[in-house]
N, C-alpha and C. Protein backbone atom coordinates (compact mmCIF):
# COMPACT_ATOMS: atom_id res chain seq x y z
N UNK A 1 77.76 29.91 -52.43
CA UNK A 1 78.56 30.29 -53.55
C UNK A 1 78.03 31.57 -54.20
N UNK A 2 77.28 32.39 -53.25
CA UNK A 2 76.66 33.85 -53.43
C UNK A 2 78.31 34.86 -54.67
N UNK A 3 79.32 34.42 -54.05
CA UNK A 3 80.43 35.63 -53.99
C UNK A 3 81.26 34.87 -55.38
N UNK A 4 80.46 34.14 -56.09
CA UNK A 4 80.68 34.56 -57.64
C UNK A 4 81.36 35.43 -58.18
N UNK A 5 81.92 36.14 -59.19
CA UNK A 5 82.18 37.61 -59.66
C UNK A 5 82.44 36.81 -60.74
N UNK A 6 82.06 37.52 -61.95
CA UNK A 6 82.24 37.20 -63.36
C UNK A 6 83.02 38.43 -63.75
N UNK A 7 82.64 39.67 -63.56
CA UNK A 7 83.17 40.64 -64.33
C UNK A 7 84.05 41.35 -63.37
N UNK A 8 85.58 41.51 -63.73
CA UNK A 8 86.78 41.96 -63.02
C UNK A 8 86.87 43.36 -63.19
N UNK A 9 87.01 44.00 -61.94
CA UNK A 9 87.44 45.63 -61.76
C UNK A 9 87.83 45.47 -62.48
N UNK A 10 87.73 47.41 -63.37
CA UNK A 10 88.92 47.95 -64.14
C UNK A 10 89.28 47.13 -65.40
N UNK A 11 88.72 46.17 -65.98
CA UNK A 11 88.70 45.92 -67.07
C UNK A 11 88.04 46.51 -67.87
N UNK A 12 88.33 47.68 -68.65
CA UNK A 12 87.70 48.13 -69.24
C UNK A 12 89.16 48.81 -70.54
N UNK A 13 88.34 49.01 -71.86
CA UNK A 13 89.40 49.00 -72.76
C UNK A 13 90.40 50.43 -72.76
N UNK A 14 91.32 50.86 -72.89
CA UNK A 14 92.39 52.28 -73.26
C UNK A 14 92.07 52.83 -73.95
N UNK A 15 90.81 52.90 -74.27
CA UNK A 15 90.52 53.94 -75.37
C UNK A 15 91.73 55.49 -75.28
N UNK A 16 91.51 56.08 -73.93
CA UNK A 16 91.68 56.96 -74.72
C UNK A 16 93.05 57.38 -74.15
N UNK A 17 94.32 56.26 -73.56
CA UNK A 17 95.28 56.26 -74.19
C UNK A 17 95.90 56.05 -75.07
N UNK A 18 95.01 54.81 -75.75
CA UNK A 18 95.40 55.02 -77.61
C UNK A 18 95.62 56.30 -78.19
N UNK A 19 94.24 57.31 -77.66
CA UNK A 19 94.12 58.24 -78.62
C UNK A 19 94.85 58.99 -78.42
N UNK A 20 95.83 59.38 -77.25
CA UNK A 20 96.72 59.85 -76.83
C UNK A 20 98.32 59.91 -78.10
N UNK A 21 98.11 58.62 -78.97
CA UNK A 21 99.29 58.82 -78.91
C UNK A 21 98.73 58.40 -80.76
N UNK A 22 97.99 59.12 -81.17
CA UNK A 22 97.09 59.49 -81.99
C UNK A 22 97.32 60.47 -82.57
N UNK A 23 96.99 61.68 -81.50
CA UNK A 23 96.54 63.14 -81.72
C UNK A 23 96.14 63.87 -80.30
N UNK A 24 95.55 64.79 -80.31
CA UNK A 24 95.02 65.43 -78.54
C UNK A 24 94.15 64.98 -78.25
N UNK A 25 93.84 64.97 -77.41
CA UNK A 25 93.08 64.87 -76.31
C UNK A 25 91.70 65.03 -76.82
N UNK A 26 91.43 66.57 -77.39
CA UNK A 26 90.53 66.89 -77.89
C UNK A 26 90.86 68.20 -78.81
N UNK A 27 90.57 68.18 -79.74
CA UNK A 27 90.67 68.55 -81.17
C UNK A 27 90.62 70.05 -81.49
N UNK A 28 89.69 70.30 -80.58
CA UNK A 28 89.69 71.79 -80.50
C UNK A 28 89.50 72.83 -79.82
N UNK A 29 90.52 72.05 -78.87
CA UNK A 29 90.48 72.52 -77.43
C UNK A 29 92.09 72.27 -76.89
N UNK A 30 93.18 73.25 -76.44
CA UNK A 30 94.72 72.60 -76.34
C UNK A 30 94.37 72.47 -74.62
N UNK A 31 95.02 71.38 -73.85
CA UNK A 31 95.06 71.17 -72.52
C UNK A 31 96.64 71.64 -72.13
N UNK A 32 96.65 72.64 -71.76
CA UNK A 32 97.88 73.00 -71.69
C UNK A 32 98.52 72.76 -70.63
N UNK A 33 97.87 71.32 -69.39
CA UNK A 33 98.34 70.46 -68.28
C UNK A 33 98.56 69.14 -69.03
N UNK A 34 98.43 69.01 -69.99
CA UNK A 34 98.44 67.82 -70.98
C UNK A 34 99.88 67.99 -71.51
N UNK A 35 101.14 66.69 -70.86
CA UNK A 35 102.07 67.36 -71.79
C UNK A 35 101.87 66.90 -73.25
N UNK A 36 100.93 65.75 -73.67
CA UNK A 36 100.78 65.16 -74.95
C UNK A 36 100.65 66.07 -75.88
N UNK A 37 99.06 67.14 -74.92
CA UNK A 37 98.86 67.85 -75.73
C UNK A 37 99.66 68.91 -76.11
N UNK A 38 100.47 69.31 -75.18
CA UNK A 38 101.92 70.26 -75.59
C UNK A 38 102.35 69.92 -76.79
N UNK A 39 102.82 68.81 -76.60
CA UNK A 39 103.95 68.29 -77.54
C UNK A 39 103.38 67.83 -78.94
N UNK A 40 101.95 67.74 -78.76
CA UNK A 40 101.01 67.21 -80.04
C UNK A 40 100.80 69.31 -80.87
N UNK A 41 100.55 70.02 -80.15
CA UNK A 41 99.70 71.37 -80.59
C UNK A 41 100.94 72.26 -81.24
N UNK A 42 102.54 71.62 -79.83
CA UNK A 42 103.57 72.77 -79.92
C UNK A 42 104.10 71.88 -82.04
N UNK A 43 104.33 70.79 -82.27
CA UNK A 43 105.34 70.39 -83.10
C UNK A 43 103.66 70.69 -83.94
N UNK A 44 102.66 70.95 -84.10
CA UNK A 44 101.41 71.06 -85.10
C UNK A 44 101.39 72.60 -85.83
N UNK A 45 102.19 73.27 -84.91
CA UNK A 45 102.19 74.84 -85.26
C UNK A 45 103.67 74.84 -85.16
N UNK A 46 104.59 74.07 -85.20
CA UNK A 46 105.58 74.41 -85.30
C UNK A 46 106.42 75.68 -84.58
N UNK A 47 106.14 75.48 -82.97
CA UNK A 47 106.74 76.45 -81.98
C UNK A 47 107.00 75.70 -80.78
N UNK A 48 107.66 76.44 -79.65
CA UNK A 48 107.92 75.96 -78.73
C UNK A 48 106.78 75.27 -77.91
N UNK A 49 107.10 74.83 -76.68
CA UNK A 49 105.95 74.79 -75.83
C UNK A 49 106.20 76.26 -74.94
N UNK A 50 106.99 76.86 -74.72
CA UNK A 50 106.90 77.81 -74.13
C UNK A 50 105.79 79.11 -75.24
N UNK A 51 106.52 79.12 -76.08
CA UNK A 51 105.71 79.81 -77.28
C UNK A 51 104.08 79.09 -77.26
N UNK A 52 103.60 78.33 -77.29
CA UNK A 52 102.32 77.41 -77.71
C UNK A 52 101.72 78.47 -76.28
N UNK A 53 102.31 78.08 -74.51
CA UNK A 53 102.03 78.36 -73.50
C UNK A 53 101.66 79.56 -73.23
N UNK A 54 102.49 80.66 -73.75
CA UNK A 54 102.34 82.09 -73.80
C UNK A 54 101.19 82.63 -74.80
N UNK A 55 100.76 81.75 -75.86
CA UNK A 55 99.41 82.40 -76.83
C UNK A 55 98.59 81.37 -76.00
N UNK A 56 98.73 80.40 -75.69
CA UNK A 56 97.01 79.97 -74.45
C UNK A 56 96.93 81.17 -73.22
N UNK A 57 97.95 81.49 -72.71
CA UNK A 57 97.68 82.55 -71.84
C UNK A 57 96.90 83.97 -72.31
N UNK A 58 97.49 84.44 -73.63
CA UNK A 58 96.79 85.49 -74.03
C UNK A 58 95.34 85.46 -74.92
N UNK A 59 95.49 84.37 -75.50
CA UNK A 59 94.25 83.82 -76.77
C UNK A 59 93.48 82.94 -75.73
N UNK A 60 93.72 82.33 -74.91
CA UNK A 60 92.49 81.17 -74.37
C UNK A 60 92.94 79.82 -75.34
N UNK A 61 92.17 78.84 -74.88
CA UNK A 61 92.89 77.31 -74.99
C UNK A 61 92.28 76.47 -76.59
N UNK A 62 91.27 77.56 -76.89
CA UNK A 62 90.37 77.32 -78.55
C UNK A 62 91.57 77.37 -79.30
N UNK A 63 91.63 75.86 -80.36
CA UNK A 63 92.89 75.77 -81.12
C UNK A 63 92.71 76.57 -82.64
N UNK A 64 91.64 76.96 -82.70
CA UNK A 64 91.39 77.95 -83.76
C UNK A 64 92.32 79.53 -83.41
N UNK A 65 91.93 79.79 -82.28
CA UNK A 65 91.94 81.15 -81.66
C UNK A 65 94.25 81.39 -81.90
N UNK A 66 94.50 79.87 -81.22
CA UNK A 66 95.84 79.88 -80.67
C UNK A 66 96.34 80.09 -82.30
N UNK A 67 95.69 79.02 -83.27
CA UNK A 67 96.52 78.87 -84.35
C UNK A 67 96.67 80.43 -85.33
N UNK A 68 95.49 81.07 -85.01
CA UNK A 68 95.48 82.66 -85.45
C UNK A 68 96.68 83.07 -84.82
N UNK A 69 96.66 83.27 -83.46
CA UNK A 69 97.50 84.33 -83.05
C UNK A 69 98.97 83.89 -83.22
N UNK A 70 99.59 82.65 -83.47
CA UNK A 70 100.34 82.05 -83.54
C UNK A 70 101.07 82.28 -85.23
N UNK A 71 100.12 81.96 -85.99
CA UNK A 71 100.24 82.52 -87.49
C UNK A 71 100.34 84.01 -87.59
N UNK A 72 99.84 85.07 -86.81
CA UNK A 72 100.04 86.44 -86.93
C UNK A 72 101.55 86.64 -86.44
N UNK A 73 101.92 86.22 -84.77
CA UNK A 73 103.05 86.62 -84.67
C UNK A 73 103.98 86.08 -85.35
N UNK A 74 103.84 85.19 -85.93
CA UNK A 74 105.04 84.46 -87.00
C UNK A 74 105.16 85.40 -88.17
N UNK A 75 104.45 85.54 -89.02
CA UNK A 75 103.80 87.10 -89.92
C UNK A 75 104.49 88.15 -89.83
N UNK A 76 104.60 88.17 -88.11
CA UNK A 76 104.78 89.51 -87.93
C UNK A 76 106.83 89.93 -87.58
């Protein structure tokens, strides 16, 4: 009776699909293969995801960096 098993594959808790539906992924950082995080960063700055997509391309994926350039061209 060697082949016991107490503890079952893959039981382990959702953390961090909870957090998914929370906020991003990670906070200060946009995953722009993440559609969560699309849809969490694009309705946070109030722009498209195409718009959100086009300032990660030029600014880099730092949500400080995006939310600058994002607030300038709106400004502008």
């Amino acid at each position: 009776m060697s082949e016991h098993h107490d503890v079952p594959k893959g039981h382990e808790p959702h953390a961090i699909h909870e957090e998914h539906s929370k906020g991003p992924h990670d906070p200060k950082e946009i995953n722009p293969k993440m559609a969560s995080d699309v849809a969490y960063w694009s309705k946070e700055f109030g722009v498209t995801g195409d718009q959100l997509h086009e300032a990660i391309r030029s600014h880099g994926t730092h949500v400080e960096k995006v939310r600058a350039a994002l607030h300038t061209h709106k400004s502008a």
